[in-house]
Protein backbone atom coordinates (compact mmCIF):
# COMPACT_ATOMS: atom_id res chain seq x y z
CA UNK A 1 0.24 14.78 -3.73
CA UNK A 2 -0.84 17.07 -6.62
CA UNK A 3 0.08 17.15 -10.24
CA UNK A 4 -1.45 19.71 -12.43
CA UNK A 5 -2.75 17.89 -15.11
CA UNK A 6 -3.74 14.07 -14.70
CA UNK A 7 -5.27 11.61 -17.85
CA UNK A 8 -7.47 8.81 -16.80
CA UNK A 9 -6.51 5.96 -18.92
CA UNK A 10 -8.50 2.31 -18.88
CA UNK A 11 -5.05 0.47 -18.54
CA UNK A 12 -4.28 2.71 -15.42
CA UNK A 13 -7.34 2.20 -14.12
CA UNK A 14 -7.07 -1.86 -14.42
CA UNK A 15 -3.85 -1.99 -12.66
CA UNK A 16 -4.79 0.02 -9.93
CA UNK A 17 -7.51 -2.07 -9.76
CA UNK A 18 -5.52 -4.31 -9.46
CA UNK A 19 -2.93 -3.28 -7.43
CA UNK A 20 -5.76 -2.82 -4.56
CA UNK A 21 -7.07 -6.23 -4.91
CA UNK A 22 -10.22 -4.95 -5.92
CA UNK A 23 -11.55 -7.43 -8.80
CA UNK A 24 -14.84 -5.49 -9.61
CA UNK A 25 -15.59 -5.69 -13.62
CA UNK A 26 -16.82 -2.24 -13.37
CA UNK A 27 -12.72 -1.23 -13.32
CA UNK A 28 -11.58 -3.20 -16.46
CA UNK A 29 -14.84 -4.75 -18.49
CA UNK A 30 -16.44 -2.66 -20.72
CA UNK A 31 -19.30 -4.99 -21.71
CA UNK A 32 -19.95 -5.29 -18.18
CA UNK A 33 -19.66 -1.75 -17.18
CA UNK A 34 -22.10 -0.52 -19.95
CA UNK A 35 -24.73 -3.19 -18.11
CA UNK A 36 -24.62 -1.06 -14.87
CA UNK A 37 -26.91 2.21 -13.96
CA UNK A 38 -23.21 4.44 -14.51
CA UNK A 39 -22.98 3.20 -18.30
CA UNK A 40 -19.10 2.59 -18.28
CA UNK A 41 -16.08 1.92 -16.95
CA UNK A 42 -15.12 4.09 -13.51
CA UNK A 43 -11.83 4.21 -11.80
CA UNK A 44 -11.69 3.32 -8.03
CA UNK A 45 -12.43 5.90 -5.40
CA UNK A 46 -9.10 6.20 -4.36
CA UNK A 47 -7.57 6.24 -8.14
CA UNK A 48 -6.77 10.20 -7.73
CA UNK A 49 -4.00 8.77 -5.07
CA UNK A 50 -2.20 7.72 -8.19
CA UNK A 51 -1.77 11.35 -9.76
CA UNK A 52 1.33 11.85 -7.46
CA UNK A 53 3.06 9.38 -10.50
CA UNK A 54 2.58 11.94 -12.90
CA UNK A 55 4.59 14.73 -10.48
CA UNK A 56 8.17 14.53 -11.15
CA UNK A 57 9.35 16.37 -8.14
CA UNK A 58 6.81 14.07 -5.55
CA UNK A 59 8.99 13.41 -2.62
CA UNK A 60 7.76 9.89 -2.23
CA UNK A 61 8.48 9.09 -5.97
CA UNK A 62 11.46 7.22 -6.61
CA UNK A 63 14.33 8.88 -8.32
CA UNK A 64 16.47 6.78 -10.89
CA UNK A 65 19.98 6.62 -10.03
CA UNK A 66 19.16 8.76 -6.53
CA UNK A 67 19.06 7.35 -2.79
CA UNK A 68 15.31 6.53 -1.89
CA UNK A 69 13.88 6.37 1.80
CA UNK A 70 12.17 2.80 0.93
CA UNK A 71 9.55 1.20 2.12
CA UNK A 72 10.42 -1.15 4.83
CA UNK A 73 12.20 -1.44 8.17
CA UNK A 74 15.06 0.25 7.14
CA UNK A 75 15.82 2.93 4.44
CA UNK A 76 17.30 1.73 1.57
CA UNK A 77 19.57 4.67 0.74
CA UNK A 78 18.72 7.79 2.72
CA UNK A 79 19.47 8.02 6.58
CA UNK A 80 17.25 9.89 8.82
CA UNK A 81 16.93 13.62 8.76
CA UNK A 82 18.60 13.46 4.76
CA UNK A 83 16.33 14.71 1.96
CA UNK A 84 12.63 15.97 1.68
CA UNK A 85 10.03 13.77 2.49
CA UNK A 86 11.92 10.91 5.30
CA UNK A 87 13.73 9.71 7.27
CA UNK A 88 13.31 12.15 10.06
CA UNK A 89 10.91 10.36 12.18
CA UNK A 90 8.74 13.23 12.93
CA UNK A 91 6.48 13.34 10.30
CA UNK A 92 3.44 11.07 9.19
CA UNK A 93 0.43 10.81 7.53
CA UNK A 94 -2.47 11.22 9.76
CA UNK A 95 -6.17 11.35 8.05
CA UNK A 96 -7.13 10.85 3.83
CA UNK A 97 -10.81 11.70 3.25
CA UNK A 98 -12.80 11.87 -0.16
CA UNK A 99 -15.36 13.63 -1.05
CA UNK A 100 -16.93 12.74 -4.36
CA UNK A 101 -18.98 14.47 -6.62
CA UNK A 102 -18.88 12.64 -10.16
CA UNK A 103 -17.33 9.19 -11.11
CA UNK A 104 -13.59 9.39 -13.10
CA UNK A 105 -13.87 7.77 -16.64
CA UNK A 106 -11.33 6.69 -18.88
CA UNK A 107 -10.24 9.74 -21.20
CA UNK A 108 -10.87 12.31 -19.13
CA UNK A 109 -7.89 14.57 -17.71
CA UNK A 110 -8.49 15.78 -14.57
CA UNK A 111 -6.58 19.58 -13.41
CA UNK A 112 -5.72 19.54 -9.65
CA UNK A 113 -5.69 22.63 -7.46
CA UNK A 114 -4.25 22.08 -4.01
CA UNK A 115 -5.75 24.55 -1.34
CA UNK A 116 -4.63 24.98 2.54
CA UNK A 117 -6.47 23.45 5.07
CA UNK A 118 -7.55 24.01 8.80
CA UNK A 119 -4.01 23.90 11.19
CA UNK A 120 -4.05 23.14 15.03
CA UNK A 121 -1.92 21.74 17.62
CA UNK A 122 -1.82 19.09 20.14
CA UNK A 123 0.24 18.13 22.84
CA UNK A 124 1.59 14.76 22.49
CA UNK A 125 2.56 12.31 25.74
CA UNK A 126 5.80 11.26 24.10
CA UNK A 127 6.46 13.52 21.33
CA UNK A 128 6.21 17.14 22.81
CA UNK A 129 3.49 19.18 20.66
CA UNK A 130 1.59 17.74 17.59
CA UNK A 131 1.54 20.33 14.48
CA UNK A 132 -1.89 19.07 12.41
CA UNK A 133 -2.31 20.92 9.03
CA UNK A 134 -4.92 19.92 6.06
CA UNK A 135 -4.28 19.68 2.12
CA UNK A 136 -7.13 19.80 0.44
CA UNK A 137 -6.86 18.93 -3.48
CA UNK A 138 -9.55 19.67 -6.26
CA UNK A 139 -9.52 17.60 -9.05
CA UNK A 140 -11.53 18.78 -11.85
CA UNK A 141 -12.59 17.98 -15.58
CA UNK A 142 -11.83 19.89 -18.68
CA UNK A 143 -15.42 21.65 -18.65
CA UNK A 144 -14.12 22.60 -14.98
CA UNK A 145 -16.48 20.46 -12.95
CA UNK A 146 -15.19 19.38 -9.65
CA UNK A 147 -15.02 15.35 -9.64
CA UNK A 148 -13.33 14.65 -6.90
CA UNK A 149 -12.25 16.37 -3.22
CA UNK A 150 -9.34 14.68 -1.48
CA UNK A 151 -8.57 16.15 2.03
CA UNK A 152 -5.49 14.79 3.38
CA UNK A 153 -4.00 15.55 7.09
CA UNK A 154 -0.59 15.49 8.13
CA UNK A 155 1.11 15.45 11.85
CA UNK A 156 4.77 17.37 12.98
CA UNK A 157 5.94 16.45 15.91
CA UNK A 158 8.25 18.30 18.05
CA UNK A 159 10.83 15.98 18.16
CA UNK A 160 10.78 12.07 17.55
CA UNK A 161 9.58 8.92 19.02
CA UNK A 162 12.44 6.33 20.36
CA UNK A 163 11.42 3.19 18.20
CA UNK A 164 12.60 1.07 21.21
């Protein structure tokens, strides 16, 4: 969930804002935001989340015109063990953790460098052994200060879980 380069925009920010149910004026109101002891409008502490949008190639992005693993009970298009990124059952998302070190403001691009992690295994009751690994992505500014450490974890297992 990298992209190299990401712009913070104050319409992004709004909507995800939004999106999240999050109604704080700090996201969207720039009278308001100038009243508070960070002087402006921020985006939410999960907003880097959202530079996966700018990635063409993200394997959770929707293609137009392509088969899509959905979001719901069933796939909408590709069956399991097709394509990167679903469907097989034997991957998930374990563990997101932030770390942050400045606030993201409107008009600033950040530059994201993704970096391996720690790896270990598990064994798992009903999915044989557990494969852990760590992502950790750096989002910096353009003077190259880091604004933002997002750690994420994701589990393999051996072989799949019966859903019955």
């Amino acid at each position: 969930m990298a992209v190299e380069k990401f712009p913070i925009e104050a319409g992004h920010i709004m909507m995800f804002a939004r999106a999240i149910g999050d109604a704080n004026p700090i996201y969207y109101d720039e009278n308001y935001a100038k009243t508070t002891e960070l002087g402006g409008v921020i985006a939410p502490p999960t907003f880097v989340q959202s530079s996966a949008q700018y990635d063409p190639d993200y394997f959770l992005r929707p293609k137009i015109g392509q088969p899509w693993m959905g979001s719901g009970k069933e796939p909408t298009g590709i069956k399991p063990g097709q394509g990167s990124g679903g469907g097989s059952g034997r991957g998930l998302h374990a563990e997101q953790h932030y770390e942050y070190h400045k606030p993201m403001r409107p008009g600033e691009v950040l530059y994201a460098t993704v970096k391996p992690g720690k790896k270990w295994e598990k064994e798992g009751k009903r999915s044989g052994k557990l494969v852990f690994s760590e992502t950790i992505i750096e989002f910096r500014d353009e003077k190259g200060d880091l604004v933002v450490t997002a750690c994420g974890v994701g589990v393999q297992t051996e072989r799949a879980v019966d859903q019955g």
